[in-house]
Protein backbone atom coordinates (compact mmCIF):
# COMPACT_ATOMS: atom_id res chain seq x y z
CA UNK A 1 -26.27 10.17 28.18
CA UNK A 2 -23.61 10.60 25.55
CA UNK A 3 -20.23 12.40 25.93
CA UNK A 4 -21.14 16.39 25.37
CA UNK A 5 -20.09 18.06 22.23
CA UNK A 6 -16.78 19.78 22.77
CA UNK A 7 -15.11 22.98 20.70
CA UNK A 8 -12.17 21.97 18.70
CA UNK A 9 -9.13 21.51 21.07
CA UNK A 10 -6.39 22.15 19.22
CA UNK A 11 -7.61 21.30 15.49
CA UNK A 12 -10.90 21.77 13.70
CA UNK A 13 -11.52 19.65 10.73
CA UNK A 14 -14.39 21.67 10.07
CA UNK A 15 -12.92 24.60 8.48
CA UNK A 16 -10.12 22.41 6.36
CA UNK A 17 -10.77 22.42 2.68
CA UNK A 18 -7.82 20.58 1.25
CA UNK A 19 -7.62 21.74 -2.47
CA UNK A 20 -6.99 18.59 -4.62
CA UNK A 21 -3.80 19.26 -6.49
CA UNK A 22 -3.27 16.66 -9.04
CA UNK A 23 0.49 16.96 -9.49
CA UNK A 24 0.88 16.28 -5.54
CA UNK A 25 -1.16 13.21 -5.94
CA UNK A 26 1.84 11.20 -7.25
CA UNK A 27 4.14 12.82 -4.45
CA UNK A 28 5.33 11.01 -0.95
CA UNK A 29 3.87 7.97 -2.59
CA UNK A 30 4.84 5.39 1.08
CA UNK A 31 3.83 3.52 3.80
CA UNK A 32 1.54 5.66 6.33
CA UNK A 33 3.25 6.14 9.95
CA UNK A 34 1.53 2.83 11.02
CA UNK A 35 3.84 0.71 8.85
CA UNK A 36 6.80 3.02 8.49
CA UNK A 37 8.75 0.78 10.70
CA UNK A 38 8.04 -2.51 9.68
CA UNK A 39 10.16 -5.08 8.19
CA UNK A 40 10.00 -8.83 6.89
CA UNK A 41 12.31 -9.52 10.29
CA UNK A 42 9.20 -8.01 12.45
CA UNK A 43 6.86 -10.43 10.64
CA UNK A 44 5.13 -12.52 13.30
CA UNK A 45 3.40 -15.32 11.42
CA UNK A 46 1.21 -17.38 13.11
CA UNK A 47 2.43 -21.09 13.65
CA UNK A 48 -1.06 -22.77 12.98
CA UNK A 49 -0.90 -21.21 9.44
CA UNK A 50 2.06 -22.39 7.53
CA UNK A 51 0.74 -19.85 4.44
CA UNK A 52 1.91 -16.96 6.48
CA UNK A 53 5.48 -17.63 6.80
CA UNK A 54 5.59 -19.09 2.94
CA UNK A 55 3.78 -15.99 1.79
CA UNK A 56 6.75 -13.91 3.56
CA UNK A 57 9.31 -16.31 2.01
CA UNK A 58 7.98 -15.98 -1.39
CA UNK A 59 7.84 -12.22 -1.22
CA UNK A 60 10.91 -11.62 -0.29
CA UNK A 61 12.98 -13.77 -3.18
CA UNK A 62 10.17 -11.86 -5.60
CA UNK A 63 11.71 -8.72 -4.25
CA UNK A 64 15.15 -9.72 -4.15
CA UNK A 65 14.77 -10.43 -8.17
CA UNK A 66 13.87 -7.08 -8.52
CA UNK A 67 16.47 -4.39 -10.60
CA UNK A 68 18.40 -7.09 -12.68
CA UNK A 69 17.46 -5.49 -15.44
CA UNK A 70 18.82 -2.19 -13.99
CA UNK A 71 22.29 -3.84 -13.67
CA UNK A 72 24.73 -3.46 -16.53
CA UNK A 73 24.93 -5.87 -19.45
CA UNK A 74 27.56 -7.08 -21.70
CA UNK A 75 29.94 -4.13 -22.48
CA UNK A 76 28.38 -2.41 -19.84
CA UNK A 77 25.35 -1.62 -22.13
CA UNK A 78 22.18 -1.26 -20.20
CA UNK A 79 19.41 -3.65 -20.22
CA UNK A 80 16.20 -3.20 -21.83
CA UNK A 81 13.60 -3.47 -18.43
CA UNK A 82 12.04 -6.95 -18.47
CA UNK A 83 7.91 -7.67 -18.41
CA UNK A 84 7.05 -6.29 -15.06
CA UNK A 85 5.90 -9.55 -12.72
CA UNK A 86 2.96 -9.47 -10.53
CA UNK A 87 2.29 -10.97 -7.13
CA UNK A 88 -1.15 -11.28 -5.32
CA UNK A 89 -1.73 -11.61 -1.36
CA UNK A 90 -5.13 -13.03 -0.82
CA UNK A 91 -6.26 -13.37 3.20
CA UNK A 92 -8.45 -12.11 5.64
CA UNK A 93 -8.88 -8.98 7.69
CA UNK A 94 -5.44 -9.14 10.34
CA UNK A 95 -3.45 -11.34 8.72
CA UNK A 96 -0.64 -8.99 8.15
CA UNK A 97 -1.15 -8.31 4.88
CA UNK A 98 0.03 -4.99 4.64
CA UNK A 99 2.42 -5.13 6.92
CA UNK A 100 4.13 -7.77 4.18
CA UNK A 101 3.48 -5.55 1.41
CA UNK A 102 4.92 -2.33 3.48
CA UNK A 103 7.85 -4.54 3.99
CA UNK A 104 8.31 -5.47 0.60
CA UNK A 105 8.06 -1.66 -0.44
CA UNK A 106 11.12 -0.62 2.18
CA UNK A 107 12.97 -3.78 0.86
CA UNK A 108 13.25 -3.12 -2.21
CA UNK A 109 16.47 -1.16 -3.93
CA UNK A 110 14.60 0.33 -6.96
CA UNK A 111 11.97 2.89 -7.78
CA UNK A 112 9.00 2.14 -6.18
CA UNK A 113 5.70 3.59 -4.79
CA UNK A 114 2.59 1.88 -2.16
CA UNK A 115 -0.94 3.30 -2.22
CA UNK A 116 -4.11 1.59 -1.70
CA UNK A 117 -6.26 0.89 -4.39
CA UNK A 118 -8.75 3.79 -3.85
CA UNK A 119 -6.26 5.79 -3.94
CA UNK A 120 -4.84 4.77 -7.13
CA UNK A 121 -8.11 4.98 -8.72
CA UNK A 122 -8.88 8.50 -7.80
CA UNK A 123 -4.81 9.12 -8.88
CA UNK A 124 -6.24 8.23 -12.29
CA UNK A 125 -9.35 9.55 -12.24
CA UNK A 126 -8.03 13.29 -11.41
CA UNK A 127 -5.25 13.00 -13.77
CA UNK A 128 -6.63 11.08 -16.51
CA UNK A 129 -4.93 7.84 -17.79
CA UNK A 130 -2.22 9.01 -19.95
CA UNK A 131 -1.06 11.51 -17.26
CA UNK A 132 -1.41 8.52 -14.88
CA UNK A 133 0.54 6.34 -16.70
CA UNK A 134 3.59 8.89 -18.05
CA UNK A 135 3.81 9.40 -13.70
CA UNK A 136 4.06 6.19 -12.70
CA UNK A 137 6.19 4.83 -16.02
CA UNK A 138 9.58 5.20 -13.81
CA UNK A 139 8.44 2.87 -11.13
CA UNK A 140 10.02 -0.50 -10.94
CA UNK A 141 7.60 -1.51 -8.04
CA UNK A 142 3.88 -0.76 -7.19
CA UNK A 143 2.49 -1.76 -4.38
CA UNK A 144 -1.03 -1.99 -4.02
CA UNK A 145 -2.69 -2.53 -0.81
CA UNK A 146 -6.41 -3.93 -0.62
CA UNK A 147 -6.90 -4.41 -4.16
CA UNK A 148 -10.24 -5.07 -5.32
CA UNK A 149 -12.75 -4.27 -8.33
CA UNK A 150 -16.13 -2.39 -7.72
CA UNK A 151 -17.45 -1.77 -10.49
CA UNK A 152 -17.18 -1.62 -14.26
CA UNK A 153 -15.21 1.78 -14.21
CA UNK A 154 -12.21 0.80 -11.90
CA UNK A 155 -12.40 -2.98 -13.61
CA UNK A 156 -11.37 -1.12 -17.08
CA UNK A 157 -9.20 1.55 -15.77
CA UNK A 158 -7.01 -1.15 -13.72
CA UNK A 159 -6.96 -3.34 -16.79
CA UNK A 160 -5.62 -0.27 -19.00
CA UNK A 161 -3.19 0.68 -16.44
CA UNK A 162 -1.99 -2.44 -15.77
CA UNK A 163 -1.40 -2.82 -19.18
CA UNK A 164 0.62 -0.08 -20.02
CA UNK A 165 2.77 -0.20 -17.72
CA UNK A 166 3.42 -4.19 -16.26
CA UNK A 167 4.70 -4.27 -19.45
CA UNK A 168 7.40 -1.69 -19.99
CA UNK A 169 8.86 -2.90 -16.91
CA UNK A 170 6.31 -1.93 -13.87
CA UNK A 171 6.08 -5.15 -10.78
CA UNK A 172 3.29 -4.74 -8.57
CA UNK A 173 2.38 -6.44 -5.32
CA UNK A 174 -0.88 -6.49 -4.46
CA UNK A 175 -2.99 -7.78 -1.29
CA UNK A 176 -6.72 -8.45 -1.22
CA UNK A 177 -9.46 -9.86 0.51
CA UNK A 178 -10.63 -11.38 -2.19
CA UNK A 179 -9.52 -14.36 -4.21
CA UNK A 180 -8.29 -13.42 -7.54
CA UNK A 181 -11.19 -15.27 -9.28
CA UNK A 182 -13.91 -13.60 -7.50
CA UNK A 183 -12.83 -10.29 -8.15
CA UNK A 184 -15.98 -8.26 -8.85
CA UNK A 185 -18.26 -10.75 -8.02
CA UNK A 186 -21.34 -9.27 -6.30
CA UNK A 187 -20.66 -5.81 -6.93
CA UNK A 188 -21.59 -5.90 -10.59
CA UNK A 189 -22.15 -8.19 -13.57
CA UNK A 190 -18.18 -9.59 -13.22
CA UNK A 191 -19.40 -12.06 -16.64
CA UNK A 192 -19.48 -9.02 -19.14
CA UNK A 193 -16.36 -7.82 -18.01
CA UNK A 194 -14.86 -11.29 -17.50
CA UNK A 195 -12.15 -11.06 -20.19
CA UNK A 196 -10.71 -7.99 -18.31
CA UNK A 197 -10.59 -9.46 -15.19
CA UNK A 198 -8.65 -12.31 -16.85
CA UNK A 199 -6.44 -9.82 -18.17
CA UNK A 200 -5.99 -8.27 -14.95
CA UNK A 201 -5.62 -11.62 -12.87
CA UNK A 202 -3.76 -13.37 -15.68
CA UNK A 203 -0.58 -10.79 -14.85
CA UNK A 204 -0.46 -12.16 -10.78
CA UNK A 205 1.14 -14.96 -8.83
CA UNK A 206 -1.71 -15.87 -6.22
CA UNK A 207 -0.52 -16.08 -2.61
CA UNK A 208 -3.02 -17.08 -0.02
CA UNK A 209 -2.61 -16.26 3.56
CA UNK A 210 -4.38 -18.12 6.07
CA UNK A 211 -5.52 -17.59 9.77
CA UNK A 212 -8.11 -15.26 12.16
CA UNK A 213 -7.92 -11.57 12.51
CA UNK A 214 -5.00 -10.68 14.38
CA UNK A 215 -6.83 -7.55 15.78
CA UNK A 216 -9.65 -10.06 17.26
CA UNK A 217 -7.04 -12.93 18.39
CA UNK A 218 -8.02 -13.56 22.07
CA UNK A 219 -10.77 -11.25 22.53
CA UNK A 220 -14.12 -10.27 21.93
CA UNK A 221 -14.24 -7.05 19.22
CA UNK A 222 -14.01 -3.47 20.78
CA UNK A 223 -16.78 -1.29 21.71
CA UNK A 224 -16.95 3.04 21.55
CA UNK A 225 -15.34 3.91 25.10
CA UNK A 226 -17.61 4.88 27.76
CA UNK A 227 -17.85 8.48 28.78
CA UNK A 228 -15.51 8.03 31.64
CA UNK A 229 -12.86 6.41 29.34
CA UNK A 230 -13.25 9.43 26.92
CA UNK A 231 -12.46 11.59 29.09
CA UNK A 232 -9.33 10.10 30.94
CA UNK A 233 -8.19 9.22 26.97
CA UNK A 234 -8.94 13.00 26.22
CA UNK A 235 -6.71 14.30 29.26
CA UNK A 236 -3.61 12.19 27.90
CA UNK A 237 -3.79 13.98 24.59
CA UNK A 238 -1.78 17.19 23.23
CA UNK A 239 -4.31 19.61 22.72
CA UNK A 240 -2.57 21.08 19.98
CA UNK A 241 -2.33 18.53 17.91
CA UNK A 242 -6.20 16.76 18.95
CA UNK A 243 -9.19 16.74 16.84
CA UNK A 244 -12.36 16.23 18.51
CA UNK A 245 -15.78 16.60 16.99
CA UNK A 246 -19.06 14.91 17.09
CA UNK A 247 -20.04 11.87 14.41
CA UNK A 248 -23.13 14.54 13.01
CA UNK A 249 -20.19 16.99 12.27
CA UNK A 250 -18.01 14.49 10.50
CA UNK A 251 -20.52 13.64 7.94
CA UNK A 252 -20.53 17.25 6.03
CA UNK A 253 -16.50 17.39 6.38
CA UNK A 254 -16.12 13.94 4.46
CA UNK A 255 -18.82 15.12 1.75
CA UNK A 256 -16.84 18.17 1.53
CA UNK A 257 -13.74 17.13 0.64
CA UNK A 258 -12.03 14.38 -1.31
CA UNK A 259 -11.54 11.47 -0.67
CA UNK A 260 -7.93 11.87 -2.15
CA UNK A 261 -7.32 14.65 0.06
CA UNK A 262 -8.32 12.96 3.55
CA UNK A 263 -4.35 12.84 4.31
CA UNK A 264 -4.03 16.81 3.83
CA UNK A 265 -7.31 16.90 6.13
CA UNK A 266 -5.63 14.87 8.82
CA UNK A 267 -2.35 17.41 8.54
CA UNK A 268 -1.01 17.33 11.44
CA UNK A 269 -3.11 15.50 13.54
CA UNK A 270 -1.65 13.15 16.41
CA UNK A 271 -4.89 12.17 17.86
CA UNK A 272 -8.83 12.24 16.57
CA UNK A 273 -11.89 12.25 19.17
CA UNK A 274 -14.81 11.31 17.54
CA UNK A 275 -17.79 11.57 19.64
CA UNK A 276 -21.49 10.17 19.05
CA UNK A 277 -21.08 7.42 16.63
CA UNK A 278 -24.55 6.76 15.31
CA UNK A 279 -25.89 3.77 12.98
CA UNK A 280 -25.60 5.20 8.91
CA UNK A 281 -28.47 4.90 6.40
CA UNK A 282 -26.69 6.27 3.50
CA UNK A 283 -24.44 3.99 1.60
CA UNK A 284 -22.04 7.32 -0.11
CA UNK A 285 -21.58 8.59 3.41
CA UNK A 286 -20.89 5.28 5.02
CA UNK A 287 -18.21 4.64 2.26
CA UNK A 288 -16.57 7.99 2.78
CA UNK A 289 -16.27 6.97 6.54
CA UNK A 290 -14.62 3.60 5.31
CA UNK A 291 -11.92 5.72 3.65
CA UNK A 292 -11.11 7.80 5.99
CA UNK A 293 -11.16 5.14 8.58
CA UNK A 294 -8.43 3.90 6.59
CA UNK A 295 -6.48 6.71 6.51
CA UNK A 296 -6.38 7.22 10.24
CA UNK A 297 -5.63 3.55 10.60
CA UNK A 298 -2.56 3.94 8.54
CA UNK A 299 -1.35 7.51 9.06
CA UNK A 300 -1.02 6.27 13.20
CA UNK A 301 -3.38 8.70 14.46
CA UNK A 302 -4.78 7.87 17.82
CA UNK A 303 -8.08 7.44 17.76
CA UNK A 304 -10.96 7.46 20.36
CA UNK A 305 -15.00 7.00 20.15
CA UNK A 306 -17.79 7.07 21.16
CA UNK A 307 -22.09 5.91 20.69
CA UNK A 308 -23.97 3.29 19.23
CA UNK A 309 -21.76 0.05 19.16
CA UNK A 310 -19.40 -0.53 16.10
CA UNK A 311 -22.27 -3.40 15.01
CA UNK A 312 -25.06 -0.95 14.44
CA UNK A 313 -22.71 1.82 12.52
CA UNK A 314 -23.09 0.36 9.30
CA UNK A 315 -26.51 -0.90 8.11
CA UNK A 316 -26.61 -4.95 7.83
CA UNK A 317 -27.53 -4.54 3.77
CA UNK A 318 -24.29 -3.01 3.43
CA UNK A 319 -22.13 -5.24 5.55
CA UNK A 320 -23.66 -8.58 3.89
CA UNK A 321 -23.85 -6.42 0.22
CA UNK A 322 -21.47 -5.35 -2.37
CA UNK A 323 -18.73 -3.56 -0.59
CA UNK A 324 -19.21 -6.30 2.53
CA UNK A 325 -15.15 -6.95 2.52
CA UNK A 326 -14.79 -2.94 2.65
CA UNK A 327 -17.02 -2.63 5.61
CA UNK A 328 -15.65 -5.95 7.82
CA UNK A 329 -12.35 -3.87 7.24
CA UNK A 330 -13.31 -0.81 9.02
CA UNK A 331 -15.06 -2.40 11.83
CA UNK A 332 -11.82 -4.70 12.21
CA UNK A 333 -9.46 -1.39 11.87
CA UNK A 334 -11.87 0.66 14.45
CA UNK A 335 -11.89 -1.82 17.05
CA UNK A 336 -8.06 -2.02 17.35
CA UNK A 337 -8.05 1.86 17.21
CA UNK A 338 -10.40 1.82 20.45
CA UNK A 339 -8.02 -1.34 21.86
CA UNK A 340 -5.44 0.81 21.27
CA UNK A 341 -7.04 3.82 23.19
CA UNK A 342 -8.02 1.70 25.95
CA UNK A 343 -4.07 0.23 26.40
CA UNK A 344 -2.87 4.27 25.60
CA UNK A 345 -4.98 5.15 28.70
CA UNK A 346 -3.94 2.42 31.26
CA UNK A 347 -0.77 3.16 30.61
């Protein structure tokens, strides 16, 4: 018997159409609520894998070197911005990752912005390149969370973007779960666009970071809560700033609206029920989910669910396919959202 469908509580994502407003794409360009507070110092490497703590290390003298070139020169002349550096974080799912690269954002004294890699895509996509490039030419620092390359269309527009702007001046950080030399591999033919993944690799310092998934450490991965759980989570939340819909309504709200606009539909929003989970046998619909996934995960909201068990959500073609890494992601991110609600409601 699964938990019975509820009307909205306090917010209904079903009648939010976010308009996508290109100019505000560029805007509020920071860490989500979920890593608004970290720091280098709150870092908690794990002992058995020395790569964490040197990958920390090395990240923060790359962002202490950044604005010298800001500083006065001789006569007090300003300097001409140096060639933009690049640095690469390549590790597995709950390694801390972005919590590194969301420290390196708040440590560093120049202008900077931190988006994922989706989202920088559909940035360029709605704007066009030039656009893209004029907005982001200021920037002393990009950072780039879960970089990776798709297909041919986000292989060429990184590569142009990249080189326009690393440059004129632009450092980026970016983290991945995937090596730098097997970017694209699987998810197209990577050999006919191999001399612009060089390009694009050729521009980053590789750091690997070692170790399991933080989110699984100890413990066997998370499964939807039981109806009983549900409920008692449901009770703790404010209704007036809860979401709570069924899995079947989710689908024609993510279809609806862009992915770039998923933070505008989570306005506001403290805490998302999501009832019903069900396995997915449509790869565009399953990918939406992914991204919004994301964007709970990093915006903070407290998240509960129920249904089928997180291994049946996403068909195993998918999860052993091209966008594998993108998939082992979400299942990682949704089972410390449903650790989380368990912990919220003992509490």
């Amino acid at each position: 018997m699964s938990v019975p469908a509820a009307a909205p509580a306090g917010i209904d994502l079903s009648v939010r159409h976010p308009e996508l407003d290109p100019e505000q794409l560029t805007a509020a360009l920071t860490p989500g609520a979920r890593f608004q507070d970290v720091r280098f110092a709150s870092y908690r490497p794990n002992p058995d894998f020395p790569s964490q703590q040197q990958a920390s290390d090395r990240m923060q003298q790359f962002v202490a070197g950044l604005g010298a070139e800001q500083r006065s020169g001789f006569l007090g002349l300003k300097r001409r911005p140096a060639e933009g550096r690049g640095l690469y974080l390549d590790g597995g799912f709950g390694v801390g990752k972005t919590h590194l690269l969301a420290s390196a954002y708040h440590a560093a004294a120049v202008p900077k912005a931190f988006m994922s890699f989706q989202d920088l895509m559909y940035v360029i996509g709605a704007l066009g390149m030039p656009r893209a490039v004029q907005a982001f030419r200021g920037l002393r620092l990009l950072c780039i969370d879960e970089f990776e390359l798709d297909d041919p269309g986000n292989t060429h527009m990184a590569n142009t973007f990249l080189g326009e702007l690393m440059p004129a001046g632009l450092n980026v950080i970016a983290t991945s779960n995937t090596q730098p030399g097997a970017l694209g591999q699987g998810r197209f033919n990577a050999q006919d666009f191999a001399r612009q993944i060089q390009a694009i690799t050729g521009r980053f310092e590789s750091l690997a970071l070692d170790g399991p998934d933080y989110r699984q450490r100890g413990s066997a991965p998370a499964e939807p809560l039981s109806e009983a759980e549900y409920r008692h989570w449901r009770e703790r939340q404010d209704p007036a700033t809860l979401a709570e819909l069924t899995f079947t309504a989710l689908q024609p709200v993510l279809l609806g609206v862009h992915p770039a606009r998923f933070p505008q539909l989570l306005d506001g929003v403290a805490a998302l029920g999501l009832t019903g989970l069900a396995p997915m046998n449509d790869q565009g619909p399953a990918l939406r989910l992914v991204h919004f996934i994301d964007k709970v995960y990093d915006l903070g909201v407290a998240a509960a669910f129920t249904g089928a068990p997180l291994g049946t959500l996403f068909d195993e073609t998918y999860r052993y396919g091209a966008f594998a890494k993108k998939y082992a992601r979400c299942l990682s991110r949704l089972s410390e959202l449903l650790n989380e609600a368990r912990v919220q409601d003992r509490d």
